[in-house]
PDB file of N, CA and C in Angstrom:
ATOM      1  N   UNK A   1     -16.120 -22.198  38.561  1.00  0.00           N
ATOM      2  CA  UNK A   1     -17.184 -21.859  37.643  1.00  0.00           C
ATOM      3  C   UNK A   1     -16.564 -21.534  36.291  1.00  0.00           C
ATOM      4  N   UNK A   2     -16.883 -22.014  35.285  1.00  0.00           N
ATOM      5  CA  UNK A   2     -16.531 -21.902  33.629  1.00  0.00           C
ATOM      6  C   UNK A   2     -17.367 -20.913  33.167  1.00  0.00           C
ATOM      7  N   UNK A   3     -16.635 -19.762  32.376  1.00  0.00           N
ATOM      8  CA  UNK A   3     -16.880 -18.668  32.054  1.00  0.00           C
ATOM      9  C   UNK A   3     -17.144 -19.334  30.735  1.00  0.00           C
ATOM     10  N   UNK A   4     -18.279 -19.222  30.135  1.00  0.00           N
ATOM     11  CA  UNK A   4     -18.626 -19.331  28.202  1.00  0.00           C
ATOM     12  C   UNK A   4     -18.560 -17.919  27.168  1.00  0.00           C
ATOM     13  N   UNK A   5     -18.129 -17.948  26.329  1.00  0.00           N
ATOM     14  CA  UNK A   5     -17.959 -16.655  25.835  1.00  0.00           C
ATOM     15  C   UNK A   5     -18.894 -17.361  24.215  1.00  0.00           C
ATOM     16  N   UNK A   6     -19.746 -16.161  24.279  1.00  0.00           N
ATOM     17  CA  UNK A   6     -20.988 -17.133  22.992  1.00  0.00           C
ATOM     18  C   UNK A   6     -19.880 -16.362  21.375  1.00  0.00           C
ATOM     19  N   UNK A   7     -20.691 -17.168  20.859  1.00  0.00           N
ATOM     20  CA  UNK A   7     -19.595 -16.796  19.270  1.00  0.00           C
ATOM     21  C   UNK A   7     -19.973 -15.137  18.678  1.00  0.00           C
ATOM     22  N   UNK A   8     -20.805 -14.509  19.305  1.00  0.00           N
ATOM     23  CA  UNK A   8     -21.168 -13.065  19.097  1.00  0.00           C
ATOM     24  C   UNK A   8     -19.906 -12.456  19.596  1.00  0.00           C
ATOM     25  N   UNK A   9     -19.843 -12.918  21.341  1.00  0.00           N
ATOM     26  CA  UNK A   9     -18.650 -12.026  21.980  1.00  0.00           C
ATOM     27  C   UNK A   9     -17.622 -12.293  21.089  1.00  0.00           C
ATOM     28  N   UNK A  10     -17.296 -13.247  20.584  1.00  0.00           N
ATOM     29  CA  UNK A  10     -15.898 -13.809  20.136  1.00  0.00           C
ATOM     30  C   UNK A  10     -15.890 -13.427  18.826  1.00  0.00           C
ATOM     31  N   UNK A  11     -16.904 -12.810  17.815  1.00  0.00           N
ATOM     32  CA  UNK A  11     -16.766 -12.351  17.057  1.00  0.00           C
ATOM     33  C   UNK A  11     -16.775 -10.683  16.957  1.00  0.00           C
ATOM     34  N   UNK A  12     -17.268 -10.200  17.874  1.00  0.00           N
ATOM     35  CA  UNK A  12     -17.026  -8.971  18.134  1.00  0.00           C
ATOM     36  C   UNK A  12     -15.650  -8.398  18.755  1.00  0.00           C
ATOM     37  N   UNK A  13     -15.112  -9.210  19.394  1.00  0.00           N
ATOM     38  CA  UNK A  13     -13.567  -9.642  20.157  1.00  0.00           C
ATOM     39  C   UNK A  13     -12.569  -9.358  18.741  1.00  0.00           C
ATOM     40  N   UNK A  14     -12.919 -10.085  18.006  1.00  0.00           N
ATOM     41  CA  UNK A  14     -11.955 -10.428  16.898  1.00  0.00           C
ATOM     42  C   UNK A  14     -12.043  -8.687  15.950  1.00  0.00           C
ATOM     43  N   UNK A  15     -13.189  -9.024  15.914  1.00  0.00           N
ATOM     44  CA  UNK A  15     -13.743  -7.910  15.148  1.00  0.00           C
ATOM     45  C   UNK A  15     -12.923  -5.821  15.376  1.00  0.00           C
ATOM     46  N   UNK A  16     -13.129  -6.227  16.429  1.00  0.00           N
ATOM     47  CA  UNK A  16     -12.592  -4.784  16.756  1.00  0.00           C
ATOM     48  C   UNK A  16     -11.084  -4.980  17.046  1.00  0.00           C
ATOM     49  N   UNK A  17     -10.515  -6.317  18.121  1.00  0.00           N
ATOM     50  CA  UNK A  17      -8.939  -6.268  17.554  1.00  0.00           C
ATOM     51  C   UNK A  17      -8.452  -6.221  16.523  1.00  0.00           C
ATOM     52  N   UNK A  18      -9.378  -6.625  15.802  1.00  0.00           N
ATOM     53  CA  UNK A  18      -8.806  -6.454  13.904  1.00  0.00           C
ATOM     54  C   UNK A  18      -8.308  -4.779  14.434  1.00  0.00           C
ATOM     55  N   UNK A  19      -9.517  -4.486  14.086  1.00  0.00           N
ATOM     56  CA  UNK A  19      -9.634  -2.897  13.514  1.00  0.00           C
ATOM     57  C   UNK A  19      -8.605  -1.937  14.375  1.00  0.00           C
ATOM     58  N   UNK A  20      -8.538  -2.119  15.630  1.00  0.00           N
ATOM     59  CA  UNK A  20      -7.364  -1.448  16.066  1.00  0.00           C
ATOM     60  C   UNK A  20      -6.115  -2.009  15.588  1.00  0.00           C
ATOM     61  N   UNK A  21      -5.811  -3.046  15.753  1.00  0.00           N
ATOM     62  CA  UNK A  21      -4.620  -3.445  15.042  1.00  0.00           C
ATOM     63  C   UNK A  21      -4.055  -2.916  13.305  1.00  0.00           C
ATOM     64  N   UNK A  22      -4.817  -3.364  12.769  1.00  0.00           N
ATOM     65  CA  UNK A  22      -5.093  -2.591  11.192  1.00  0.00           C
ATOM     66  C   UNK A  22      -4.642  -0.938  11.557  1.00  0.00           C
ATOM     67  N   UNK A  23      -5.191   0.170  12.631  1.00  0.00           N
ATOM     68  CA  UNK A  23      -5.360   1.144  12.564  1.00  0.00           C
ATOM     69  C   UNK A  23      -3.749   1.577  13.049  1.00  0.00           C
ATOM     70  N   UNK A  24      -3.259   0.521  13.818  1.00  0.00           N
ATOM     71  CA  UNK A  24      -1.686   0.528  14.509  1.00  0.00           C
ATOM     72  C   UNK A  24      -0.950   0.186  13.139  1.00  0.00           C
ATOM     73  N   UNK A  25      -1.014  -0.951  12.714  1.00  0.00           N
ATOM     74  CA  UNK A  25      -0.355  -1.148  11.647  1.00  0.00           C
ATOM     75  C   UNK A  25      -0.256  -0.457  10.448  1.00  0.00           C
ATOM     76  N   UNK A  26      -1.990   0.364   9.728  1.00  0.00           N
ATOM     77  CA  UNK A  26      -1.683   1.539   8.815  1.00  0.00           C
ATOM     78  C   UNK A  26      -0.723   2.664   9.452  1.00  0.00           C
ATOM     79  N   UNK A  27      -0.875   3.096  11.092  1.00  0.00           N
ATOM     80  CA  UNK A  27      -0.260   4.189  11.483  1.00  0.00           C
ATOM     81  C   UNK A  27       1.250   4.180  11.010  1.00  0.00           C
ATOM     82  N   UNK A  28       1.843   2.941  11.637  1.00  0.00           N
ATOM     83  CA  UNK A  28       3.168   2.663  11.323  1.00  0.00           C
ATOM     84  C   UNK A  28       3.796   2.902  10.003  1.00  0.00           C
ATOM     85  N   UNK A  29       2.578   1.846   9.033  1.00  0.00           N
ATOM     86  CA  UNK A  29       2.733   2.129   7.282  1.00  0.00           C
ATOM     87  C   UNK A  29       2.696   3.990   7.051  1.00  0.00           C
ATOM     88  N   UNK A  30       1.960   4.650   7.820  1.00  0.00           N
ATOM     89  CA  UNK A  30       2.367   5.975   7.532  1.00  0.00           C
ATOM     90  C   UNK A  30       3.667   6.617   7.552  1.00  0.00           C
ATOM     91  N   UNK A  31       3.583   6.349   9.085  1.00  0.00           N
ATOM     92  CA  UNK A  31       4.777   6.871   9.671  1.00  0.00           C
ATOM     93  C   UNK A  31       6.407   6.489   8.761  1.00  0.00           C
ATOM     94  N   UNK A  32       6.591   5.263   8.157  1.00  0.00           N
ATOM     95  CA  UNK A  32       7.171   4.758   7.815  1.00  0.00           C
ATOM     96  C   UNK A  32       7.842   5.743   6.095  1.00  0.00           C
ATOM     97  N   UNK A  33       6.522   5.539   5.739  1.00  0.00           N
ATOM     98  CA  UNK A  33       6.129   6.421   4.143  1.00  0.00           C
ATOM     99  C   UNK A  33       6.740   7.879   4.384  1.00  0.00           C
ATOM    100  N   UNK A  34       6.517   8.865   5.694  1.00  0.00           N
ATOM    101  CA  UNK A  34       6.771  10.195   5.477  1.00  0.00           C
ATOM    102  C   UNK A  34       8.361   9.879   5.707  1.00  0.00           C
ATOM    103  N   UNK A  35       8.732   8.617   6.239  1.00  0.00           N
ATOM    104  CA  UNK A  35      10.226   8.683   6.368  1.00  0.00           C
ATOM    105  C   UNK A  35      11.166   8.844   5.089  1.00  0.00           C
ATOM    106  N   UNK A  36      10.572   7.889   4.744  1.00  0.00           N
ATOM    107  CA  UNK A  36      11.184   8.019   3.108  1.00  0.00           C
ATOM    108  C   UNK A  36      10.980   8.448   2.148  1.00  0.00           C
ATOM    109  N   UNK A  37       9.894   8.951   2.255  1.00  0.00           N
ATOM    110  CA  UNK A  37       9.534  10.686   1.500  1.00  0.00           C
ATOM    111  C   UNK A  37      10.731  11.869   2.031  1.00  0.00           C
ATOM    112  N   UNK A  38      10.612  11.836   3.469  1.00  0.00           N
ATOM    113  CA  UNK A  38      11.726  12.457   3.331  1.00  0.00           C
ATOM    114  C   UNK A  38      13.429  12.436   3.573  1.00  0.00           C
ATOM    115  N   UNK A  39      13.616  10.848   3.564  1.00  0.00           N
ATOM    116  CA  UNK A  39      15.020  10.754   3.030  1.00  0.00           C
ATOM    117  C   UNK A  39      15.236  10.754   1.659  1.00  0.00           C
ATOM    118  N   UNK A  40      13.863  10.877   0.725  1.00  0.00           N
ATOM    119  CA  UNK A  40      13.972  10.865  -0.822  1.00  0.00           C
ATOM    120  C   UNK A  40      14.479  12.430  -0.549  1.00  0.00           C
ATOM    121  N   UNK A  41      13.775  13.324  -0.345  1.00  0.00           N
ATOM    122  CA  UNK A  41      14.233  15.014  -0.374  1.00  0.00           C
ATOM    123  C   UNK A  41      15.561  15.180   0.461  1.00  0.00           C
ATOM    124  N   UNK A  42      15.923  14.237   0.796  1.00  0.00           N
ATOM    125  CA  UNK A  42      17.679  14.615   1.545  1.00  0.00           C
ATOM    126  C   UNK A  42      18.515  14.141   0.792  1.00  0.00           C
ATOM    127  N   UNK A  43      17.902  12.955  -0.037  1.00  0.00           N
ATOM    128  CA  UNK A  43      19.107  12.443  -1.021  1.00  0.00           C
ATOM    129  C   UNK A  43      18.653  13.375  -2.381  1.00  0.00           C
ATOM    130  N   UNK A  44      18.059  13.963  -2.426  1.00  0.00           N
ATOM    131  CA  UNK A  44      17.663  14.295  -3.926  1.00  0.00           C
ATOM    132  C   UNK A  44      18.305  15.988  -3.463  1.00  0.00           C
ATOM    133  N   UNK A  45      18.346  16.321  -2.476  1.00  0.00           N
ATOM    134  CA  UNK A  45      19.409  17.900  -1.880  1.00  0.00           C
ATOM    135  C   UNK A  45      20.896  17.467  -1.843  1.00  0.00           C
ATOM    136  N   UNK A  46      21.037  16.233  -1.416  1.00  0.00           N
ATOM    137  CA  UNK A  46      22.675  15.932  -1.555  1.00  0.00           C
ATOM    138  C   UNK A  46      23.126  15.674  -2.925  1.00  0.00           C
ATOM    139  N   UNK A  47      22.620  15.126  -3.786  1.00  0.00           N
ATOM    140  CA  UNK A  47      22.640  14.561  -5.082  1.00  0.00           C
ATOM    141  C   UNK A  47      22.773  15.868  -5.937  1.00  0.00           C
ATOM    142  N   UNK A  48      22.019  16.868  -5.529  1.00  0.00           N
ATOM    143  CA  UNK A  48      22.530  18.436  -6.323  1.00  0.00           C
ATOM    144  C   UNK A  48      23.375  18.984  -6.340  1.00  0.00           C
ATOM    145  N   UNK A  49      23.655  18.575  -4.292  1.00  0.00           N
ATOM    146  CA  UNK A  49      24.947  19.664  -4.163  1.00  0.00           C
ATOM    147  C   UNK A  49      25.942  18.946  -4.720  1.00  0.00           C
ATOM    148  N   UNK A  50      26.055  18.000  -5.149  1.00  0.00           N
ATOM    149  CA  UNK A  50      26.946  16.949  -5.421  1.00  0.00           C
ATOM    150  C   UNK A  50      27.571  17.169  -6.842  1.00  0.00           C
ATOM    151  N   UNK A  51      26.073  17.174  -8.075  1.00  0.00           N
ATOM    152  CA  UNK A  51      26.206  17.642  -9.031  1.00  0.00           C
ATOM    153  C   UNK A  51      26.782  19.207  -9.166  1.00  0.00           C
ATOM    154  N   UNK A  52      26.511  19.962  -8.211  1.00  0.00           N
ATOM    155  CA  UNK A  52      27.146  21.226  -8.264  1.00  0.00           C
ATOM    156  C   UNK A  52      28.559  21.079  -8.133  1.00  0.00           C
ATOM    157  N   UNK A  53      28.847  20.886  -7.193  1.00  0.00           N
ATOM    158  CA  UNK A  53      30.200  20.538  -7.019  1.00  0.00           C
ATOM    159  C   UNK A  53      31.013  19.518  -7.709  1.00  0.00           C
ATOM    160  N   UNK A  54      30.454  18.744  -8.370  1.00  0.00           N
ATOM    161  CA  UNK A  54      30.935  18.262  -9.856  1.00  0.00           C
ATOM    162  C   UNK A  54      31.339  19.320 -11.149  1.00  0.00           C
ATOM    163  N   UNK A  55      30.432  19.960 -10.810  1.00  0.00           N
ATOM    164  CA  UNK A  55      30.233  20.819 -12.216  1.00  0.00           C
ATOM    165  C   UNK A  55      31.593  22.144 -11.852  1.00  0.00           C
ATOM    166  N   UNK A  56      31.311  22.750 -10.657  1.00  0.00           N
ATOM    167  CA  UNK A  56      32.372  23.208 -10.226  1.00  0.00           C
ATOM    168  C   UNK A  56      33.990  23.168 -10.261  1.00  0.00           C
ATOM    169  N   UNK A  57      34.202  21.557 -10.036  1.00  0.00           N
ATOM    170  CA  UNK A  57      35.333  20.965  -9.825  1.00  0.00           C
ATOM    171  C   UNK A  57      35.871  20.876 -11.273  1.00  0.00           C
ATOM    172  N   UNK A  58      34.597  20.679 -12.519  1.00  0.00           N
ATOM    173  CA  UNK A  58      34.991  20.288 -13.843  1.00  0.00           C
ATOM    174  C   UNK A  58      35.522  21.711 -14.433  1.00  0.00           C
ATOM    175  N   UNK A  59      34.905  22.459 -13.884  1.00  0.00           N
ATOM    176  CA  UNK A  59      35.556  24.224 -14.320  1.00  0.00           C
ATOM    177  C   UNK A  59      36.474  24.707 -13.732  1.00  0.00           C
ATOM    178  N   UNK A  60      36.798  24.590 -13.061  1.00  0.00           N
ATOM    179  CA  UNK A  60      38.299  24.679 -11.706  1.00  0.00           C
ATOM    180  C   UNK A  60      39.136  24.585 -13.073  1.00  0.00           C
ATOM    181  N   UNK A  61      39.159  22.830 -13.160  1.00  0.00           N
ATOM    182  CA  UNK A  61      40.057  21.739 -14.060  1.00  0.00           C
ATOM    183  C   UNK A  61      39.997  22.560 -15.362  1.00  0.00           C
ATOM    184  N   UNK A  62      39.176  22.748 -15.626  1.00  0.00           N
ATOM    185  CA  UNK A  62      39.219  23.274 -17.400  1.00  0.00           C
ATOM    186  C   UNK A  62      39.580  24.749 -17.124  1.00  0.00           C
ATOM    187  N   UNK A  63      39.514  25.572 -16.341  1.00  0.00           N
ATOM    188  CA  UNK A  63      40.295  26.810 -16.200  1.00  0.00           C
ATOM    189  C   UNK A  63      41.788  26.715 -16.012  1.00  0.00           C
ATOM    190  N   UNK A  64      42.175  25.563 -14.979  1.00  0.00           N
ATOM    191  CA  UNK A  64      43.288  25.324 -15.122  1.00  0.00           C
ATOM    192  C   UNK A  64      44.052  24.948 -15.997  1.00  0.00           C
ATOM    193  N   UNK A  65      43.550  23.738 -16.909  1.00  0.00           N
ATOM    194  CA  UNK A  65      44.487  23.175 -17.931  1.00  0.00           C
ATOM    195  C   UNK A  65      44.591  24.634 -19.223  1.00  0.00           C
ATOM    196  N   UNK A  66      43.502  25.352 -19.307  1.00  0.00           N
ATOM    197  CA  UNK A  66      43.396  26.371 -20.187  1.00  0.00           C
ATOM    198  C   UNK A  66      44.818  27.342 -19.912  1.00  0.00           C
ATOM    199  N   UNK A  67      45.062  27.832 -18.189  1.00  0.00           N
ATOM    200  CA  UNK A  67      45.653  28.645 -17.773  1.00  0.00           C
ATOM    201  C   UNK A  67      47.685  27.810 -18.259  1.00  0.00           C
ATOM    202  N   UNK A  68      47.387  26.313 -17.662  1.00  0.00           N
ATOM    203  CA  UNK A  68      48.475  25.522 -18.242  1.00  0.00           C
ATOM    204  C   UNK A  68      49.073  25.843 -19.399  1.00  0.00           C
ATOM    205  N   UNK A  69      48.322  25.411 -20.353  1.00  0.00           N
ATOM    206  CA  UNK A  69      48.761  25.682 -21.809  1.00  0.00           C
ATOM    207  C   UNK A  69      48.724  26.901 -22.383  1.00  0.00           C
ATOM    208  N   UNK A  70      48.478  28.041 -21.645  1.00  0.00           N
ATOM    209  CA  UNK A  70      49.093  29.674 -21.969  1.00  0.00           C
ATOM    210  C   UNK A  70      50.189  29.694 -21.883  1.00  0.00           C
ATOM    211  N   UNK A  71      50.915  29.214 -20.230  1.00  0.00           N
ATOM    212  CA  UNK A  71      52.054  29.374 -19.777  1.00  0.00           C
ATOM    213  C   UNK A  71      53.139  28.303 -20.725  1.00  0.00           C
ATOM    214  N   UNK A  72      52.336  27.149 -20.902  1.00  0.00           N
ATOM    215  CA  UNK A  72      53.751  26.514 -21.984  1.00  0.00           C
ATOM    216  C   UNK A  72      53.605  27.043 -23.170  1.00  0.00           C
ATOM    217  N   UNK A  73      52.998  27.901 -23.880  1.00  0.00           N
ATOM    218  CA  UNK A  73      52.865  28.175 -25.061  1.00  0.00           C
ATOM    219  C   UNK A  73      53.516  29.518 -24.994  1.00  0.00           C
ATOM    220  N   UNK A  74      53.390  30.365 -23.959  1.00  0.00           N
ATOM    221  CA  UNK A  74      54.092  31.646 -23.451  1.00  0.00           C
ATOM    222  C   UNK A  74      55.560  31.450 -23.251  1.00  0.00           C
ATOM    223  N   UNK A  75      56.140  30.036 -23.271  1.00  0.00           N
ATOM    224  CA  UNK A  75      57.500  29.758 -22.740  1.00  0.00           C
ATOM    225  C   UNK A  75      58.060  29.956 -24.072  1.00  0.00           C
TER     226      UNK A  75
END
């Protein structure tokens, strides 16, 4: 026996796999978005400490060369 499926079922078929699918696929597009929202806030926390410790390292250096040229000028 041949099952007929009229173009209502088959448009209602389509119709709502859309819509769950769409609703899977925005989920993902979410899920996806808070990811890199928040690897933006992990690189934008490393990128500080980074700059800190730049800035740090540049005052180390300039305390040192300062402390340098006492001692040869003291010689």
């Amino acid at each position: 026996e041949k099952v007929e499926i009229d173009s209502f079922s088959r448009t209602f078929d389509t119709f709502f796999d859309n819509i769950f699918s769409d609703f899977t696929i925005q989920d993902q597009i979410d899920k996806a978005y808070e990811n890199i929202c928040e690897n933006a806030k992990v690189a934008d926390a490393l990128l500080l400490k980074l700059e800190t410790m730049r800035d740090e390292t540049l005052s180390c250096i300039e305390m040192a060369t300062k402390k340098r040229e006492e001692v040869l000028l003291s010689l």
